[in-house]
Every structure is written in structure tokens, then in C-alpha cells.
C-alpha atoms as a PDB file:
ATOM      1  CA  UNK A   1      -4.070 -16.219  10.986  1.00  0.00           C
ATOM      2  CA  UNK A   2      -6.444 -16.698  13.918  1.00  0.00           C
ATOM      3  CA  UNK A   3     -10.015 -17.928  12.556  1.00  0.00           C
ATOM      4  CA  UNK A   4     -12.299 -14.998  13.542  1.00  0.00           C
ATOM      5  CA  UNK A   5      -9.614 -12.212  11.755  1.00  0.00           C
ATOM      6  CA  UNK A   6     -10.058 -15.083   8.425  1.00  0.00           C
ATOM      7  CA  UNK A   7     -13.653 -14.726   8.596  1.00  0.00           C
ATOM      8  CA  UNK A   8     -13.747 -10.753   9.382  1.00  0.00           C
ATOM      9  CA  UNK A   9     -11.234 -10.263   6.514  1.00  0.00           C
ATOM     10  CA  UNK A  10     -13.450 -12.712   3.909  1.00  0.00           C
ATOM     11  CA  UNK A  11     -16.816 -11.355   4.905  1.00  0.00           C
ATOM     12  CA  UNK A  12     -14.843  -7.711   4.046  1.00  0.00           C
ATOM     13  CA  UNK A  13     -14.120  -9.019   0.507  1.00  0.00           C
ATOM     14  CA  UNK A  14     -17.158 -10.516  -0.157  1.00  0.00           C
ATOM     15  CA  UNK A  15     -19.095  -7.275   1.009  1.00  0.00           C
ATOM     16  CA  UNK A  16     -16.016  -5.360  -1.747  1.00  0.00           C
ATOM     17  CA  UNK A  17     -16.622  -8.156  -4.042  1.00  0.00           C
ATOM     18  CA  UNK A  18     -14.329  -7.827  -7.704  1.00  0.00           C
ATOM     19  CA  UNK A  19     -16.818  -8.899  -9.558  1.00  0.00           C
ATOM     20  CA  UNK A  20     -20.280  -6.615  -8.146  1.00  0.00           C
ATOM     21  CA  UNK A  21     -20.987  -2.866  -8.371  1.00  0.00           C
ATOM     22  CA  UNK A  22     -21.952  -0.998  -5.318  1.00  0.00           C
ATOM     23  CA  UNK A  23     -24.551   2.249  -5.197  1.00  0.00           C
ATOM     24  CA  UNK A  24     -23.977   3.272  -1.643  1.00  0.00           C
ATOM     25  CA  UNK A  25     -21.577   6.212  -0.881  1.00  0.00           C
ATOM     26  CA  UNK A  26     -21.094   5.732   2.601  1.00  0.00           C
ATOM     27  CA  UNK A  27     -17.780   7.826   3.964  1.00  0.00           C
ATOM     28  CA  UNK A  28     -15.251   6.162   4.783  1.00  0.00           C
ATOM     29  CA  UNK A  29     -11.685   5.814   6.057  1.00  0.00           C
ATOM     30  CA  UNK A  30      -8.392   3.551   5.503  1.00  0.00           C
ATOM     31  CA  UNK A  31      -4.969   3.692   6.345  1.00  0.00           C
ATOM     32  CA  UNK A  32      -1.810   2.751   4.587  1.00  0.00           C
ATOM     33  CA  UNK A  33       1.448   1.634   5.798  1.00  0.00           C
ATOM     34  CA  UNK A  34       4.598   0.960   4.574  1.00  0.00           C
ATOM     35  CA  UNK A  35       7.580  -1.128   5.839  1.00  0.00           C
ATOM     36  CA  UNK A  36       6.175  -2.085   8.736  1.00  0.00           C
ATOM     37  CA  UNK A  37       8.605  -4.494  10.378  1.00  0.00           C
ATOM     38  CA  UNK A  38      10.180  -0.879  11.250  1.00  0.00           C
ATOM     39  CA  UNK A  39      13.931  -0.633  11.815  1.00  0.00           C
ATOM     40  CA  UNK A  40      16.635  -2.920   9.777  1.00  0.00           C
ATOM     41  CA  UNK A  41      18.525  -4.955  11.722  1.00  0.00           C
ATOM     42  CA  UNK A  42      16.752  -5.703  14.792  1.00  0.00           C
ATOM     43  CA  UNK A  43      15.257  -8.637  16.291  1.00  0.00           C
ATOM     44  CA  UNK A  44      11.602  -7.427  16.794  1.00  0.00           C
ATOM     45  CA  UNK A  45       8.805  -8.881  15.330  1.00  0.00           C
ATOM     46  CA  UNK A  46       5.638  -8.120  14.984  1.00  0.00           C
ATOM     47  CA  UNK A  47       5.198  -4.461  13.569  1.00  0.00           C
ATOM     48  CA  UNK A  48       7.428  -2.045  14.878  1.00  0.00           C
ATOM     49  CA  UNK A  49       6.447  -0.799  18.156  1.00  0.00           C
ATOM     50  CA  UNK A  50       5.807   3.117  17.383  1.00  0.00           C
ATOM     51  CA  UNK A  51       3.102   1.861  14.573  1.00  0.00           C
ATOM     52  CA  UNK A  52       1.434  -1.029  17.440  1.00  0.00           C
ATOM     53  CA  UNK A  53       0.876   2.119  19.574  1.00  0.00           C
ATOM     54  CA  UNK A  54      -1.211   3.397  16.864  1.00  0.00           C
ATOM     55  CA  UNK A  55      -3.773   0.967  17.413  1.00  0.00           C
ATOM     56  CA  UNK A  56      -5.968   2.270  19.226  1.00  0.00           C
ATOM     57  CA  UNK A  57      -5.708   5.943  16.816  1.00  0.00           C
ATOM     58  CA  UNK A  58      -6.439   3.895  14.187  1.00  0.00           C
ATOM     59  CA  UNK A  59      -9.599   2.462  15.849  1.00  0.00           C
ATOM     60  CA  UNK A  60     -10.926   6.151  16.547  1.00  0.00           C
ATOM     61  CA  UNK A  61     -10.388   7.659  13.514  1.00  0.00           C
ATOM     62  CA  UNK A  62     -13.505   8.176  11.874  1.00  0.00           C
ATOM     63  CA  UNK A  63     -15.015   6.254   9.765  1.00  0.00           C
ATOM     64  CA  UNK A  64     -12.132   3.904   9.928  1.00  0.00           C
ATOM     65  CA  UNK A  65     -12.827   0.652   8.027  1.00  0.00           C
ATOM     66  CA  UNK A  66      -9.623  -1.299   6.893  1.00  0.00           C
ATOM     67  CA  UNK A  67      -5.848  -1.011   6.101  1.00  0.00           C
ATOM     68  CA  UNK A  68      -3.474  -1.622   3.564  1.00  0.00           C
ATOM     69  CA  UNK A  69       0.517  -2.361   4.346  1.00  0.00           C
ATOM     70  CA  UNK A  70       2.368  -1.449   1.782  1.00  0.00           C
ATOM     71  CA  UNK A  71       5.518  -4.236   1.890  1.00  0.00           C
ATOM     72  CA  UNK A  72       8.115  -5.280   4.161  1.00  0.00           C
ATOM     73  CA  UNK A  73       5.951  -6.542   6.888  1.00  0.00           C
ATOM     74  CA  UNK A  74       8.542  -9.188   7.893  1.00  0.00           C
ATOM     75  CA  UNK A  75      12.317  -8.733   8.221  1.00  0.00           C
ATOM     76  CA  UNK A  76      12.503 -12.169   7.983  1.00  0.00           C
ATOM     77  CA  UNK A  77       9.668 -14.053   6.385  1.00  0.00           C
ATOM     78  CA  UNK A  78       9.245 -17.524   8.433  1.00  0.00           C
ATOM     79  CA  UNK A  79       6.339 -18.813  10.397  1.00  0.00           C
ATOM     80  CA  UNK A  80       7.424 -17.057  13.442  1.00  0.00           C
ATOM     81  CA  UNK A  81       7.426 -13.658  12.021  1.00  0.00           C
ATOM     82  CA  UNK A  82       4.018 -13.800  10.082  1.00  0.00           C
ATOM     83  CA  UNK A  83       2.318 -15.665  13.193  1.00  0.00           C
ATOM     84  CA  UNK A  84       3.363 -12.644  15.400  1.00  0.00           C
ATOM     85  CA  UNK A  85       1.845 -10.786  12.558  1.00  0.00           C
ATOM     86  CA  UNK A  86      -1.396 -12.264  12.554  1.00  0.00           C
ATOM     87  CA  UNK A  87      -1.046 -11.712  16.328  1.00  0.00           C
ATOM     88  CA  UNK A  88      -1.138  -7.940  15.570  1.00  0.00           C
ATOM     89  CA  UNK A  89      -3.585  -7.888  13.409  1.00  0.00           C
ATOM     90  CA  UNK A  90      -5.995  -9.303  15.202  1.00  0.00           C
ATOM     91  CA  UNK A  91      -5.080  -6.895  17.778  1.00  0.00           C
ATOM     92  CA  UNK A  92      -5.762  -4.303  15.759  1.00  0.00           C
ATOM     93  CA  UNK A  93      -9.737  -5.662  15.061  1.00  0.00           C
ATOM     94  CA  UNK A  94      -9.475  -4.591  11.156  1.00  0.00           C
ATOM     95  CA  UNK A  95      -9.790  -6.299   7.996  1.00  0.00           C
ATOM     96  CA  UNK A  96      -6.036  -5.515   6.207  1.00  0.00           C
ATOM     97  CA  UNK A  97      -4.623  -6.725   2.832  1.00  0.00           C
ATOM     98  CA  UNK A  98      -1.167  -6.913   2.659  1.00  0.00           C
ATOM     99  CA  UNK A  99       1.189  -6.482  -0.597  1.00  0.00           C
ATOM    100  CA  UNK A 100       4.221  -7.948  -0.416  1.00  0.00           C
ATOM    101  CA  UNK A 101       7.922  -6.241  -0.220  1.00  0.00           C
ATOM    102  CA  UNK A 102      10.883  -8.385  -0.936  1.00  0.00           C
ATOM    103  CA  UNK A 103      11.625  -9.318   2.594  1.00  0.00           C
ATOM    104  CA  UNK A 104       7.982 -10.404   2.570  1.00  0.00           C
ATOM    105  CA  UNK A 105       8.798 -13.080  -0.430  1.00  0.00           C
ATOM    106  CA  UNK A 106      11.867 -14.299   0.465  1.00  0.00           C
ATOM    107  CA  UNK A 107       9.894 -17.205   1.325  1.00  0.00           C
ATOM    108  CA  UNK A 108       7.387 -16.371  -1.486  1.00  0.00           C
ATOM    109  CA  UNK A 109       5.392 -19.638  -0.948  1.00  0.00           C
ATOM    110  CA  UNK A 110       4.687 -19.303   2.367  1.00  0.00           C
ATOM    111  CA  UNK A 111       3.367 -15.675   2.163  1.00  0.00           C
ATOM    112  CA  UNK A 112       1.432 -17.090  -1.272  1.00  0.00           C
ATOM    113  CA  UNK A 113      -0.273 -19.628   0.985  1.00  0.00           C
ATOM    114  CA  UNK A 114      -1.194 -17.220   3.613  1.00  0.00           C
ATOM    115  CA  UNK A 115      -2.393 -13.949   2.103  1.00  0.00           C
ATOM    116  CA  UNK A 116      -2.823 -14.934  -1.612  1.00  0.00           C
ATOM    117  CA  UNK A 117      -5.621 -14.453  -3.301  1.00  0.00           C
ATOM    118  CA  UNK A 118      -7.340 -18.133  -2.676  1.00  0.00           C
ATOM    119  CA  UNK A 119      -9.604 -17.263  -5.997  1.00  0.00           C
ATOM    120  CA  UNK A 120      -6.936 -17.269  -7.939  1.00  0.00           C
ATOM    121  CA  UNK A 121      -4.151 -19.930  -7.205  1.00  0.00           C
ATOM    122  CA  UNK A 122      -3.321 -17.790  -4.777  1.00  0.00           C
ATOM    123  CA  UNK A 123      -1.688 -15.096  -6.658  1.00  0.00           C
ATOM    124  CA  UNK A 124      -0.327 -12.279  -4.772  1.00  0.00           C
ATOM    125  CA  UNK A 125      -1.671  -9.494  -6.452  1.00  0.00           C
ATOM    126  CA  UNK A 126      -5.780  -8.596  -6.827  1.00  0.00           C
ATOM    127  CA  UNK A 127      -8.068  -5.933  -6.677  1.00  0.00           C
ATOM    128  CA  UNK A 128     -11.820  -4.944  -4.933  1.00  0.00           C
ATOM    129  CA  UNK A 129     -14.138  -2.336  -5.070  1.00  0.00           C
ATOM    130  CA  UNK A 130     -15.464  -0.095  -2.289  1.00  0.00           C
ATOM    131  CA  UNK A 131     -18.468   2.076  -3.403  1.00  0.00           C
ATOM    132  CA  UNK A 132     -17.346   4.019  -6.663  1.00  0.00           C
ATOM    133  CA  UNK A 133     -13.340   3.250  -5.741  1.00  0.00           C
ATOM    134  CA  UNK A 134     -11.363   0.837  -7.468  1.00  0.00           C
ATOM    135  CA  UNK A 135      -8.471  -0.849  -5.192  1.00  0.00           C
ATOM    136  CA  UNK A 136      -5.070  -2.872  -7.141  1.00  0.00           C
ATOM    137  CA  UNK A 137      -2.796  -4.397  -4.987  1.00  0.00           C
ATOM    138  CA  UNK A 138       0.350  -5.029  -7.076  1.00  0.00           C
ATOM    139  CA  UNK A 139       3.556  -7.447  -6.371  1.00  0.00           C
ATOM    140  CA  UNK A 140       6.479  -5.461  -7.638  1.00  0.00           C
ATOM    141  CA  UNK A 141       8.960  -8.449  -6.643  1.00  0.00           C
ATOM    142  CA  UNK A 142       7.418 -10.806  -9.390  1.00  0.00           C
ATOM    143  CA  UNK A 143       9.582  -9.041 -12.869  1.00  0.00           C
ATOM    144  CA  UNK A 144      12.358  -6.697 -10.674  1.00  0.00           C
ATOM    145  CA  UNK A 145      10.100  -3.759 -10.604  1.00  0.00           C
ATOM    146  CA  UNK A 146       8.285  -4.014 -13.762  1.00  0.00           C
ATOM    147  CA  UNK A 147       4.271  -4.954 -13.996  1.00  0.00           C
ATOM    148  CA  UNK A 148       4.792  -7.551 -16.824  1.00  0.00           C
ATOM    149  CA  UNK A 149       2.864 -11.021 -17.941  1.00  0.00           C
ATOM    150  CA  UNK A 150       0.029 -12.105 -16.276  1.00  0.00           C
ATOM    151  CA  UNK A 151       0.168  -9.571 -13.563  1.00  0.00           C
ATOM    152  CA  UNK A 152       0.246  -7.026 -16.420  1.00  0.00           C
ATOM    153  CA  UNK A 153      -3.163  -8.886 -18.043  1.00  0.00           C
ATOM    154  CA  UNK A 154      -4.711  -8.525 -14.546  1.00  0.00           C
ATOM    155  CA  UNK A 155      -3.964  -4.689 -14.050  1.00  0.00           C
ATOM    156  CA  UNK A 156      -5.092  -4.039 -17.983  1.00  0.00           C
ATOM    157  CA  UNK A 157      -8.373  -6.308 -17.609  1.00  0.00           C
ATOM    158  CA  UNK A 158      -9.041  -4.811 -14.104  1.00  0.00           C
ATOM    159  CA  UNK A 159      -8.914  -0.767 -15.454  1.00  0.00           C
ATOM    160  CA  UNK A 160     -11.293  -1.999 -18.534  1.00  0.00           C
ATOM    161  CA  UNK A 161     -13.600  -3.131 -16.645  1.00  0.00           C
ATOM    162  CA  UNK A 162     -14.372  -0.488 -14.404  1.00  0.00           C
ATOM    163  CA  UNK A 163     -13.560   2.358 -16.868  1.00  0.00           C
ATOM    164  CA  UNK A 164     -16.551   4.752 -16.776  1.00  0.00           C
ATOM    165  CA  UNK A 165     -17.724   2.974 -13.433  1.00  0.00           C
ATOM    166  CA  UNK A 166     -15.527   4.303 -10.746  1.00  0.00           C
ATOM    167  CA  UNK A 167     -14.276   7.942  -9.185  1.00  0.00           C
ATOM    168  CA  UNK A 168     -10.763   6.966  -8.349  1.00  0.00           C
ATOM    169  CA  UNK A 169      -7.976   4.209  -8.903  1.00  0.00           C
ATOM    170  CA  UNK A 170      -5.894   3.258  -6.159  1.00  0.00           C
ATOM    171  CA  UNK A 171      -2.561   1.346  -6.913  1.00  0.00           C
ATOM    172  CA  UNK A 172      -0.450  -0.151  -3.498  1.00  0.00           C
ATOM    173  CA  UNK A 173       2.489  -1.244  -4.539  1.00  0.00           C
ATOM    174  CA  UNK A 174       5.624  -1.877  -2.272  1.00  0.00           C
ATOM    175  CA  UNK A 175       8.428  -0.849  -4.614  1.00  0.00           C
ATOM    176  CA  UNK A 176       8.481   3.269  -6.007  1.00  0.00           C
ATOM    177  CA  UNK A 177       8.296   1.965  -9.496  1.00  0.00           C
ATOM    178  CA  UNK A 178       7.904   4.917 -10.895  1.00  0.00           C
ATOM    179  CA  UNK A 179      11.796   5.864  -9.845  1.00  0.00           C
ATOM    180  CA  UNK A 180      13.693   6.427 -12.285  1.00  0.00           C
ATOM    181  CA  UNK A 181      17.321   8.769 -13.112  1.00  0.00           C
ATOM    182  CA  UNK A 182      15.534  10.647 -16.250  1.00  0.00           C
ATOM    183  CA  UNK A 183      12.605  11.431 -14.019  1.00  0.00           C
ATOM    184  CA  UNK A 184      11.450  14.384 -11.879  1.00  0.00           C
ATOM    185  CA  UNK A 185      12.250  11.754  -9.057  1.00  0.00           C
ATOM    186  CA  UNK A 186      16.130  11.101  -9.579  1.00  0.00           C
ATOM    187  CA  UNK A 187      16.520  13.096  -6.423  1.00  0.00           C
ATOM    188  CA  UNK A 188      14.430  10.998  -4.069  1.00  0.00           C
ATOM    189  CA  UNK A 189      16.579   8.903  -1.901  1.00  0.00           C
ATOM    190  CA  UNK A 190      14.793   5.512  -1.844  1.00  0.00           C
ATOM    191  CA  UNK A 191      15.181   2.785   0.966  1.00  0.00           C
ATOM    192  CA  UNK A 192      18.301   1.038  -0.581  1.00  0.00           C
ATOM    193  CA  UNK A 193      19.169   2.520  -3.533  1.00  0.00           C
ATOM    194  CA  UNK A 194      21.672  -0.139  -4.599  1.00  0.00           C
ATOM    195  CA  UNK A 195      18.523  -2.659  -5.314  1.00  0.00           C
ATOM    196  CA  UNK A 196      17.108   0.346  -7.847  1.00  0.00           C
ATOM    197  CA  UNK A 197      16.762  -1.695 -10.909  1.00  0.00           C
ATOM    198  CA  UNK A 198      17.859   0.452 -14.127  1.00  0.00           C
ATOM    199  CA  UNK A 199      15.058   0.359 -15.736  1.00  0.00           C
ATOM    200  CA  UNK A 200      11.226  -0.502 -15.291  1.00  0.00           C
ATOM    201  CA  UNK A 201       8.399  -0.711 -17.862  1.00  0.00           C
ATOM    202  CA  UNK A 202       6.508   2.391 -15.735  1.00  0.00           C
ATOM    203  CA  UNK A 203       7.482   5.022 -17.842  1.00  0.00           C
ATOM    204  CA  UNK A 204       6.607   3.088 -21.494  1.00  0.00           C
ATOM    205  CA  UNK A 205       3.985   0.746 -20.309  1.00  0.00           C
ATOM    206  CA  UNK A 206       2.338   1.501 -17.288  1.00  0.00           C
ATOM    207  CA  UNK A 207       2.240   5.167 -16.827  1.00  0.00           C
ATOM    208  CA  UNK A 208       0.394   5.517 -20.498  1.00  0.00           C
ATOM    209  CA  UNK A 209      -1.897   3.016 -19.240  1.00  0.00           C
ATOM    210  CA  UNK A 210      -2.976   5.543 -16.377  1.00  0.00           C
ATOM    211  CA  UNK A 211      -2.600   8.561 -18.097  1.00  0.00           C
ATOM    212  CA  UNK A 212      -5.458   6.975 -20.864  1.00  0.00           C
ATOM    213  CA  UNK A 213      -7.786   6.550 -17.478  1.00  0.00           C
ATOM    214  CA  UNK A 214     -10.554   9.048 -17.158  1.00  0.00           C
ATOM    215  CA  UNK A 215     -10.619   8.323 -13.224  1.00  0.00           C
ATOM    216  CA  UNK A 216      -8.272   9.692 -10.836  1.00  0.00           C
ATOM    217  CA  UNK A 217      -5.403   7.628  -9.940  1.00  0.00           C
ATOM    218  CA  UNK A 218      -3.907   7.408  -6.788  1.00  0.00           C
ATOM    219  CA  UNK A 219      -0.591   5.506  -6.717  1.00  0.00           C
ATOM    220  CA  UNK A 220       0.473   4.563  -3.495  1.00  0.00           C
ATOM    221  CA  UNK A 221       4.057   2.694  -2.257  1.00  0.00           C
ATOM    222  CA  UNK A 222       5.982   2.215   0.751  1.00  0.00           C
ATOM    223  CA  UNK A 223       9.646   1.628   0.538  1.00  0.00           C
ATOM    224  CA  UNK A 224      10.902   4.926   2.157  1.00  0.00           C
ATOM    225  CA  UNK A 225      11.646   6.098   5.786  1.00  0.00           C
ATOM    226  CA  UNK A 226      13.486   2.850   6.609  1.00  0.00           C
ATOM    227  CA  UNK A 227      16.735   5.099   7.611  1.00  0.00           C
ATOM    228  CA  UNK A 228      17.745   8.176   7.668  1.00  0.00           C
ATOM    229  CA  UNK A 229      19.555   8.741   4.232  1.00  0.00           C
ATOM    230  CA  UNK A 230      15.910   7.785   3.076  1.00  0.00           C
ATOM    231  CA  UNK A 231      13.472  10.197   1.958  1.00  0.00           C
ATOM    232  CA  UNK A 232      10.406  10.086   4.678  1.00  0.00           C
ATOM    233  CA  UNK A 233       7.390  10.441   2.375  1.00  0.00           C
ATOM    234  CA  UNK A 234       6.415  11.819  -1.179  1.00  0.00           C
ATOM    235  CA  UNK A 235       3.667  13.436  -2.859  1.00  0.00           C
ATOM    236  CA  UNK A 236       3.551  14.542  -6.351  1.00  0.00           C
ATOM    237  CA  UNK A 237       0.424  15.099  -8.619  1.00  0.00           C
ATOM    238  CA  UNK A 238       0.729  14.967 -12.564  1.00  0.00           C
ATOM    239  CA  UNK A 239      -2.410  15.527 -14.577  1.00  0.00           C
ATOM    240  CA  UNK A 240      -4.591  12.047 -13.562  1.00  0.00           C
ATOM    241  CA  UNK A 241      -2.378  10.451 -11.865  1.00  0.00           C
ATOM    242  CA  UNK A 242      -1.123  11.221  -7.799  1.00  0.00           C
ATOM    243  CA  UNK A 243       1.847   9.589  -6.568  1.00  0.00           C
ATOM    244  CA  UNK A 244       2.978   8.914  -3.007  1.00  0.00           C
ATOM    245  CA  UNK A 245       4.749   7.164  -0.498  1.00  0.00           C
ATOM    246  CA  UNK A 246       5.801   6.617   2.802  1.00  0.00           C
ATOM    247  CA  UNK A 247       6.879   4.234   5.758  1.00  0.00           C
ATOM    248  CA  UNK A 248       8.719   3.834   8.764  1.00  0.00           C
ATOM    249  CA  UNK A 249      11.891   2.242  10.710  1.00  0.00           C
ATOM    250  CA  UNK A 250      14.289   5.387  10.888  1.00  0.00           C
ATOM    251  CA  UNK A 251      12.909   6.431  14.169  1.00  0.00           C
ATOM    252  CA  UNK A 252      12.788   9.966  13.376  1.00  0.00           C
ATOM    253  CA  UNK A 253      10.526  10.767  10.417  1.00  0.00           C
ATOM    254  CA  UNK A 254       8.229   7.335  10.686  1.00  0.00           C
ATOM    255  CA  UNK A 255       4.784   7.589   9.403  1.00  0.00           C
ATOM    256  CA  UNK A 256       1.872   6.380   8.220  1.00  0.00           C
ATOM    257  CA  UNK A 257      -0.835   7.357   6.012  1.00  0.00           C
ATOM    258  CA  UNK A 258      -4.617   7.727   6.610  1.00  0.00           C
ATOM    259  CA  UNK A 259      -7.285   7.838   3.244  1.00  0.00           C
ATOM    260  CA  UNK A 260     -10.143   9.512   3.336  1.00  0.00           C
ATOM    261  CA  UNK A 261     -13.163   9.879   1.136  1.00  0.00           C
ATOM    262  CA  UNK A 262     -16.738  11.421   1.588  1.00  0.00           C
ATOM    263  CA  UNK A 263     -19.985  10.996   0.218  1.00  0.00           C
ATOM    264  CA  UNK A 264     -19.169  13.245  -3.061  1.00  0.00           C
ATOM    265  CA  UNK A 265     -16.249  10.532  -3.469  1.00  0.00           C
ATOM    266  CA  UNK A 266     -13.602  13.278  -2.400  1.00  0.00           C
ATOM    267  CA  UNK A 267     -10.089  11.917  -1.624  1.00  0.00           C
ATOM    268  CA  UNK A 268      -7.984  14.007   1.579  1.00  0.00           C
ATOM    269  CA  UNK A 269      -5.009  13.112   3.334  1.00  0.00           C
ATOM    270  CA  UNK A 270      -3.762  13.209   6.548  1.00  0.00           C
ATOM    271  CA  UNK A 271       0.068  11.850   7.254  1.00  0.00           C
ATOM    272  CA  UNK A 272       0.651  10.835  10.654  1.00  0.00           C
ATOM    273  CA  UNK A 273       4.050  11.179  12.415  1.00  0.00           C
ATOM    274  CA  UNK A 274       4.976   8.519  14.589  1.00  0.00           C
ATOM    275  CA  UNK A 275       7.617  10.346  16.359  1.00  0.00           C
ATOM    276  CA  UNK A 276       6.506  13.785  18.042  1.00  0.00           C
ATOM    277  CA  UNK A 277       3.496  15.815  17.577  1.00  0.00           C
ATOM    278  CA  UNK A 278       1.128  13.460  15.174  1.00  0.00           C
ATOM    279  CA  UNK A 279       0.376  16.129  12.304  1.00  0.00           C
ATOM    280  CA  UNK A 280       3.971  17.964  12.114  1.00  0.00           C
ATOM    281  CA  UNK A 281       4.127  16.883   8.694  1.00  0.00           C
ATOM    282  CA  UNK A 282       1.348  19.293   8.022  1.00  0.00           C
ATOM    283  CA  UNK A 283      -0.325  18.486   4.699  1.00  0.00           C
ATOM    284  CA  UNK A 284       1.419  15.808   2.439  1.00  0.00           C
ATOM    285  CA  UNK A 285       0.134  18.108  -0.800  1.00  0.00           C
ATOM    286  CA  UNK A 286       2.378  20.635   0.122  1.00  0.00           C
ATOM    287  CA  UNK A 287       5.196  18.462  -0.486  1.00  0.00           C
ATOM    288  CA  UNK A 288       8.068  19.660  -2.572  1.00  0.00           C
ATOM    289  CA  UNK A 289      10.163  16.634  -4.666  1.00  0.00           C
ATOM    290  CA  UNK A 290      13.898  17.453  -3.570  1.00  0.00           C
END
């Protein structure tokens, strides 16, 4: 990663820094985006073209301070694909934190080294704050889908210590752990449904953990939209807890995701369609699970 991004990106997480509280409540805006390497199958690399025209969108939008990409950055995860990522990112002139997909680990050392957390052995899975918000950035690749161990430790430790202390929880994860066949979502087509493990430890473990939270929860991932038996996007609220996702590579329904949140700590939406008029989506609450 080129040496000015590094030092953008650490001066970013020092100014979010884990372990200090933060009284301003300055607005502010982030986007999220989800399989980013775009369409299977190709030899592109680099994000996919439709979301690199985005740039300078991004850039505009107000209040516009960093992104999150929500797995499957890479096809192919080798030097040469996460070197024209840095490229890219650079480009783009934001501080972004990547969680990994499973094409993003398939060399999981290499990605480890690069965009691990470097307090922590380099684990690739951590969290920040951003005025009264509390940001988890999971790796669902480590236990096949299920938040389990040490990574399971983290996530408990990290809601504990900010309970009381923070408006709203957001969760990016790449897989839609949360899928499951006994679920209001058995209908949503997911990337590859073939590589839908069984069973998870959402429903027993980590969705009681949530539910106990007295902040609102925001539960973000981005393994849809890669084709077009995939559903594009999702949005469902329950009680405390809000869960969506989204991505890109079908070339008809590609999007992208843009956070929002004012100085009352208000959270709004607005999905952005990479392919015809930006907002034909219209608003991602009025989303209906299939």
C-alpha cells in the first residue's frame, strides 16, 4: 500500500482510537461495499470498473469521510491483485478498512500481513469508534460462518465495553451469517448458495448477544449481487437489531451503500445503483424479504 494512503489510513485510526471516547458529534458520511472485485470469472483487477467510476461520487457526497468493503475484494488474492488494489485506493483519497471474503483469504497470510490489525498480531478482525458509534469488523472465513473463539472474546469484550457509551453498533461482515433455512431469510438467494454452511452459531449465540444490547445495531454484509440468480440487496429490521446487505458483479442490479448520520446520531440510507439512474432502488427500508 503506497506510504501516504498507510499514513492517511493510521492517522484515521488513531483519531477513531479503540481504546478513547469521543464528545464531538460532527455529521458524517461512509460508504459500504460489497464484493468488489465485481463480476466472477473475469480477468480484471482492481475493483470492478462500474464501482471505480464512483470515485469521484464518493468524494462529493457530503460529509464523506471513509469506507468499508465488505469482502471479496480480490478474485484472486496474490500480490498483483491487492497491489492494483492499493492502486485504487489511493485513487480514491479515503481512509478504507477492508474485511475479508473468502477469495480475499485464500492466501490468508498475505492479506493478514497487509490489512491486519498490526496491534494485534495482525488479526483480521477489530473494531473503532467514531463519535458515539461503535464499528466491528468481523472475519466470517475464520469458523465456516460462525463468530467462535477468540474472535467471539473480541466481539463480547468489545459490546461490554461500550455498553451505555454509544448510539449505534455497526457489524461488517462479508458472509450473511444470519442465513439460515428456519429463518425469515430461507428465501434470499445468496451469492453461491452451495458454500451455505448448515448451520451457524447466529441464531443461539450471536443474535442473543445483540438482542441484550440497549444500542441500535446495524448489521451490515456483502455477499449478494454477484449474479443474477443472486438477490441484489436486503434490508430487514427486527426490534434492535437492522440487517442488510448488498454488492455488485451481476451488471444489472450492482450497488453500493452510503451511511449517514447527523448530529442527533441519526442513521439514513441511501443505496446507490451502479447501473442506470443512481437512486432507482428508491429507499432500501422499503424493502420486502422475498
Amino acid at each position: 500500500m503506497n506510504k501516504y494512503l498507510i499514513l492517511f489510513v493510521l492517522i484515521f485510526i488513531i483519531s477513531c482510537n479503540s481504546e478513547s471516547e469521543h464528545t464531538y458529534v460532527e455529521p458524517y458520511s461512509f460508504f459500504v461495499a460489497g464484493h468488489t472485485y465485481g463480476k466472477p470469472g473475469t480477468n480484471t483487477i482492481g475493483f470492478h470498473p462500474p464501482f471505480k467510476n464512483e470515485f469521484d461520487s464518493i468524494k462529493s457526497y457530503p460529509k464523506m469521510s471513509f469506507g468499508i468493503l465488505t469482502g471479496d475484494i480480490v478474485q484472486h488474492s496474490n500480490e498483483e491483485s491487492w497491489d492494483a488494489i492499493d492502486i485504487d485506493i489511493e485513487e480514491l483519497g479515503l481512509p478504507v478498512f477492508l474485511v475479508p471474503g473468502n477469495h480475499d483469504i485464500y492466501d490468508n497470510d498475505l492479506f493478514a500481513q497487509k490489512y491486519g490489525d498490526p496491534e494485534h498480531n495482525n488479526r483480521t478482525y477489530r473494531y473503532f469508534l467514531r463519535n458515539k458509534e461503535l464499528f466491528v469488523l468481523l472475519d466470517a472465513n475464520i469458523d465456516n460462518w460462525s463468530i467462535s473463539g477468540d474472535q467471539l472474546s473480541f466481539l463480547q469484550q468489545a459490546l461490554e465495553l461500550h455498553r451505555g457509551r454509544v448510539n449505534s453498533v455497526f457489524i461488517f461482515v462479508h458472509q450473511l451469517i444470519w442465513w439460515d433455512d428456519d429463518s425469515v431469510f430461507d428465501s434470499v438467494v445468496t451469492n453461491w448458495p452451495p458454500y451455505t454452511p448448515d448451520t451457524t452459531n447466529f441464531w443461539g449465540t450471536i443474535e442473543p448477544l445483540l438482542q441484550d444490547y440497549a444500542s441500535q445495531v446495524y448489521l451490515i454484509a456483502g455477499d449478494l449481487g454477484a449474479n443474477k440468480p443472486a438477490e441484489p440487496y436486503l434490508y430487514y429490521k427486527k426490534d434492535n437489531i437492522t440487517y442488510m446487505a448488498g454488492g455488485m458483479g451481476s451488471g444489472i442490479n450492482d450497488n453500493y451503500l452510503i451511511v449517514s448520520i447527523n448530529e442527533q446520531g441519526q442513521v439514513s440510507f441511501d443505496l446507490i445503483a451502479l447501473q442506470g439512474e443512481r437512486n432507482r432502488f428508491g429507499k432500501l427500508e422499503d424493502y420486502v424479504l422475498p
